[in-house]
N, C-alpha and C. Protein backbone atom coordinates (compact mmCIF):
# COMPACT_ATOMS: atom_id res chain seq x y z
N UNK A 1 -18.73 -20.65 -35.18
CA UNK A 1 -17.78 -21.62 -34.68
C UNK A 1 -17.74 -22.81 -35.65
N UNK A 2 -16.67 -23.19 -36.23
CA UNK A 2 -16.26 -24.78 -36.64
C UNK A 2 -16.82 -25.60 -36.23
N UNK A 3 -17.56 -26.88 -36.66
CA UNK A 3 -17.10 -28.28 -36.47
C UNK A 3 -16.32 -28.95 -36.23
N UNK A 4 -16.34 -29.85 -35.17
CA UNK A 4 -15.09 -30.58 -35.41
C UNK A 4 -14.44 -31.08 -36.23
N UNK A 5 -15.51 -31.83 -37.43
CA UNK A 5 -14.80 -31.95 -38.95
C UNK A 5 -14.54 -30.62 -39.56
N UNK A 6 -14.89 -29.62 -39.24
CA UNK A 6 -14.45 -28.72 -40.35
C UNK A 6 -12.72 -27.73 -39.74
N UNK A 7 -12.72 -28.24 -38.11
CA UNK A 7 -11.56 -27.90 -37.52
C UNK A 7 -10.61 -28.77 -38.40
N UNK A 8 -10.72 -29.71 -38.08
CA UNK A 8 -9.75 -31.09 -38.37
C UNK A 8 -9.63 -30.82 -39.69
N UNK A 9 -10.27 -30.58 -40.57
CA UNK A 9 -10.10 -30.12 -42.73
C UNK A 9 -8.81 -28.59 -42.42
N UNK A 10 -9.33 -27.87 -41.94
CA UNK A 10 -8.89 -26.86 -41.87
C UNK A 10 -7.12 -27.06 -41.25
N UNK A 11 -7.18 -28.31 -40.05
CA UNK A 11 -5.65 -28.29 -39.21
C UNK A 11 -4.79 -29.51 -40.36
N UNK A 12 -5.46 -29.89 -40.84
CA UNK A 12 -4.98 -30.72 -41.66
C UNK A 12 -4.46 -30.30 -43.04
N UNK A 13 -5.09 -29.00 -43.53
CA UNK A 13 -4.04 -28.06 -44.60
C UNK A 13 -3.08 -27.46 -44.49
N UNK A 14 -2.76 -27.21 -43.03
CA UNK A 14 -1.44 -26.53 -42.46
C UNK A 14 -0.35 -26.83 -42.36
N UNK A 15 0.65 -26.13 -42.98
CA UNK A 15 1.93 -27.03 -43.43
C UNK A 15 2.56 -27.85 -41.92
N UNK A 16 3.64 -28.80 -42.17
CA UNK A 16 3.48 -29.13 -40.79
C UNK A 16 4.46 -28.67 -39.75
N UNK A 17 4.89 -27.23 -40.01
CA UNK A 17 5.43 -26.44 -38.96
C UNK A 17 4.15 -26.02 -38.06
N UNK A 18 3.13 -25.36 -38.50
CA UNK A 18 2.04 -25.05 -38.25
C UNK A 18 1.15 -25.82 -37.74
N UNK A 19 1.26 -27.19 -37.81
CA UNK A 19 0.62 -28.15 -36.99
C UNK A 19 1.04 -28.59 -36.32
N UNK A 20 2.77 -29.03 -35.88
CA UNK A 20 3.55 -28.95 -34.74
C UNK A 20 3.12 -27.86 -33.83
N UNK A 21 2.84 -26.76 -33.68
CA UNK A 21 2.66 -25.42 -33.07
C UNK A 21 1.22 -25.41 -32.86
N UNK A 22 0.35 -26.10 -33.74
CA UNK A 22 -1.34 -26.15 -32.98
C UNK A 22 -1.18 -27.14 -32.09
N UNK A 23 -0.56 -28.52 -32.28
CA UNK A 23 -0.49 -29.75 -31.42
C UNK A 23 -0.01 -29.09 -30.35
N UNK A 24 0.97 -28.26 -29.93
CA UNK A 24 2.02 -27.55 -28.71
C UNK A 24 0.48 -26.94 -28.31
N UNK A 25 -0.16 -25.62 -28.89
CA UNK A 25 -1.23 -25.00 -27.64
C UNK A 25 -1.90 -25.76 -27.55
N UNK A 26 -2.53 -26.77 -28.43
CA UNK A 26 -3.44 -27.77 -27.52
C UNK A 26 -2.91 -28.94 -26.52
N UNK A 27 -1.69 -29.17 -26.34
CA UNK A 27 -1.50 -30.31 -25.37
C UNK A 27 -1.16 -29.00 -24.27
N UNK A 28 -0.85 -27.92 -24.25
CA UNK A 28 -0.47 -26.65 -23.53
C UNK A 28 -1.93 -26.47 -22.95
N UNK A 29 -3.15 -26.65 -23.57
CA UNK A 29 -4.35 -26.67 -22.53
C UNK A 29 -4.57 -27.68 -22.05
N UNK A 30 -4.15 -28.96 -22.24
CA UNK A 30 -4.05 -29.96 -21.54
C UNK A 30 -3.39 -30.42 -20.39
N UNK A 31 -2.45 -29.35 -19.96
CA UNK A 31 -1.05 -29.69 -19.61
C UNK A 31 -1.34 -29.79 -18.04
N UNK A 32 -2.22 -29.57 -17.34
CA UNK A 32 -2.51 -30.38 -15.73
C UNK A 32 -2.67 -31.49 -15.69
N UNK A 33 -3.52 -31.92 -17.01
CA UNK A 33 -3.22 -33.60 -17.29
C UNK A 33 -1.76 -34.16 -17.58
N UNK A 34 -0.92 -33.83 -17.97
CA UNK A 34 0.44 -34.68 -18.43
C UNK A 34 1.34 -34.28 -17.50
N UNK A 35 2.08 -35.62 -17.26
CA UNK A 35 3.62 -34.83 -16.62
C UNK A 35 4.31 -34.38 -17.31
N UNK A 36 4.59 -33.37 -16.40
CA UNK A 36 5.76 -32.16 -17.28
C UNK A 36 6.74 -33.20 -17.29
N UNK A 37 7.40 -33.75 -17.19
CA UNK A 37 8.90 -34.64 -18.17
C UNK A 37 8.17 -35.09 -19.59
N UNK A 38 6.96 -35.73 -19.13
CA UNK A 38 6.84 -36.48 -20.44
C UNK A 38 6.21 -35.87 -21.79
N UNK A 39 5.73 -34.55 -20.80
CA UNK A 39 5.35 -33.32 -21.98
C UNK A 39 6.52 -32.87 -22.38
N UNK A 40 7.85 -32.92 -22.11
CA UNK A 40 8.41 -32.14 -22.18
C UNK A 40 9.70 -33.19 -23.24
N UNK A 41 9.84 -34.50 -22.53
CA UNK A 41 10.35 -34.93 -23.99
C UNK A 41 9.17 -35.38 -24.98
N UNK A 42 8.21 -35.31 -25.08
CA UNK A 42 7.02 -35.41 -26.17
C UNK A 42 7.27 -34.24 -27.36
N UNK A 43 7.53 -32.85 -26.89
CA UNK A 43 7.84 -31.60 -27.53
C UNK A 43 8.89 -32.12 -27.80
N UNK A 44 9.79 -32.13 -27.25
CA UNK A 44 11.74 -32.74 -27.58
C UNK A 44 10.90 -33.30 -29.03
N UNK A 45 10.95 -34.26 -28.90
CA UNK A 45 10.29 -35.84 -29.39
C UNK A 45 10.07 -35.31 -31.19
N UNK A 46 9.01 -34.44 -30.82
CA UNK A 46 8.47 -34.08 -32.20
C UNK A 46 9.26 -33.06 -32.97
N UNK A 47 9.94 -32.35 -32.43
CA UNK A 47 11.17 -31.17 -32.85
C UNK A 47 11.55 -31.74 -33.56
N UNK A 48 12.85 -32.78 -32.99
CA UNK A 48 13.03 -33.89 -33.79
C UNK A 48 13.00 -34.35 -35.22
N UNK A 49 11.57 -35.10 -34.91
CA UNK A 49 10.84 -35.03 -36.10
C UNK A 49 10.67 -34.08 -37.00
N UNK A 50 10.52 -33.82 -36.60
CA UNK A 50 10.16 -31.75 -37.95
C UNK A 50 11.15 -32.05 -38.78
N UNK A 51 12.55 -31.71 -37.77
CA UNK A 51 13.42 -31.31 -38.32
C UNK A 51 14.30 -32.55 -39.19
N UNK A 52 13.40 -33.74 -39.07
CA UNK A 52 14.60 -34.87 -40.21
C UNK A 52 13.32 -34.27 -41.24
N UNK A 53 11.89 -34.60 -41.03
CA UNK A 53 11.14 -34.17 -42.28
C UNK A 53 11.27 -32.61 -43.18
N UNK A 54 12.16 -31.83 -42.61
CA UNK A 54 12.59 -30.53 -43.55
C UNK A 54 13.69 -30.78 -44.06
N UNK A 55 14.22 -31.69 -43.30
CA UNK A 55 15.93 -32.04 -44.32
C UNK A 55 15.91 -33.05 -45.05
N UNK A 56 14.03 -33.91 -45.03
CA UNK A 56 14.57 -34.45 -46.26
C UNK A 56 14.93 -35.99 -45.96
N UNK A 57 15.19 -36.26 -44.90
CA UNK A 57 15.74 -37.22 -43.98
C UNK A 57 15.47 -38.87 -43.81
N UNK A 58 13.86 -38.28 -43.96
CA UNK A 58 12.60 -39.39 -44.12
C UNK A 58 11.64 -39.28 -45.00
N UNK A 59 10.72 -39.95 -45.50
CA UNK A 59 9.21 -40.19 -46.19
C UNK A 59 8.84 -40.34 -45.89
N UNK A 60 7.30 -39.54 -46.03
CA UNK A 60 5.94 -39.90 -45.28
C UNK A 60 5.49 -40.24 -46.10
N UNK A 61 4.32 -40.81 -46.04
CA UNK A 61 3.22 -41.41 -46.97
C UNK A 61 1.81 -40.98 -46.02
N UNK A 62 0.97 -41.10 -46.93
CA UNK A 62 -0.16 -40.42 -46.64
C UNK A 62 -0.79 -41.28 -45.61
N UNK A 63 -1.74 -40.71 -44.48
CA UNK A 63 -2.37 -41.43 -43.64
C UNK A 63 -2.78 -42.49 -44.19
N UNK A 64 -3.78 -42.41 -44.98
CA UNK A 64 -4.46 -43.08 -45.48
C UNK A 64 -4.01 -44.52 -45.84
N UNK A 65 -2.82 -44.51 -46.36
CA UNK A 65 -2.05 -45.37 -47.06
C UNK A 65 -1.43 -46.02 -45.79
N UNK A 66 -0.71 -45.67 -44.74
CA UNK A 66 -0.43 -46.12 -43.49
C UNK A 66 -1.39 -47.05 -42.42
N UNK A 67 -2.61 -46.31 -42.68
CA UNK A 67 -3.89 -47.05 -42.23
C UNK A 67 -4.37 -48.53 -42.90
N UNK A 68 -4.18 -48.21 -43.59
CA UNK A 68 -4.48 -49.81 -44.74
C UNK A 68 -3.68 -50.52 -44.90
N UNK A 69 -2.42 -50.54 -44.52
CA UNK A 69 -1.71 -51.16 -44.21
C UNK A 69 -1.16 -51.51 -42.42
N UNK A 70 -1.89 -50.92 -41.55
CA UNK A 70 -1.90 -51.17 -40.37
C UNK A 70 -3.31 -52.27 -40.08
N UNK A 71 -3.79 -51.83 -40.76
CA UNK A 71 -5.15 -52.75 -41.09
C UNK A 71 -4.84 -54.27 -41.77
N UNK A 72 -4.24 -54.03 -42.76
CA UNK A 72 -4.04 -55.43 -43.82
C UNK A 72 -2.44 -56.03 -42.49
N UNK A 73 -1.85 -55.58 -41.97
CA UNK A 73 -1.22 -56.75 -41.03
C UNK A 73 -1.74 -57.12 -39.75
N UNK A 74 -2.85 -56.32 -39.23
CA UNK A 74 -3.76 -57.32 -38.22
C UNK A 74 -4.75 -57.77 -38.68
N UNK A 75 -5.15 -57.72 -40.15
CA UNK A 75 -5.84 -59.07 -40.69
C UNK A 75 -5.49 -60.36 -40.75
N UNK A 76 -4.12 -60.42 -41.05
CA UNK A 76 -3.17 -61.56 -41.07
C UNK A 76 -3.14 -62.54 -39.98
């Protein structure tokens, strides 16, 4: 069995059709916890998303880079 760090290395190489679709079965074992509307535009929600990031639509930038800068404006 994996680690949790070595899950997370491993879900984190997966292109991100493939990690849309791990996030879906794992909130899918979660799913007595959430309301179904808000699970349900949450999925909406991220489709969405996918689909401006395959067309190109938007830029991501790397976590990392997002973090340090979520960081450096509540230093301020």
């Amino acid at each position: 069995m994996l680690t949790l760090d070595q899950l997370i290395s491993e879900a984190a190489a997966l292109s991100d059709a493939d990690k849309a679709i791990l996030i879906d079965q794992i909130m899918a074992s979660m799913v007595t916890q959430i309301d179904q509307d808000t699970w349900r535009e949450s999925i909406k929600q991220a489709q969405e998303r996918i689909v401006t990031l395959d067309r190109g639509e938007v830029q991501t930038i790397p976590g990392e880079i997002a973090l340090a800068q979520i960081r450096q404006q509540f230093a301020q």
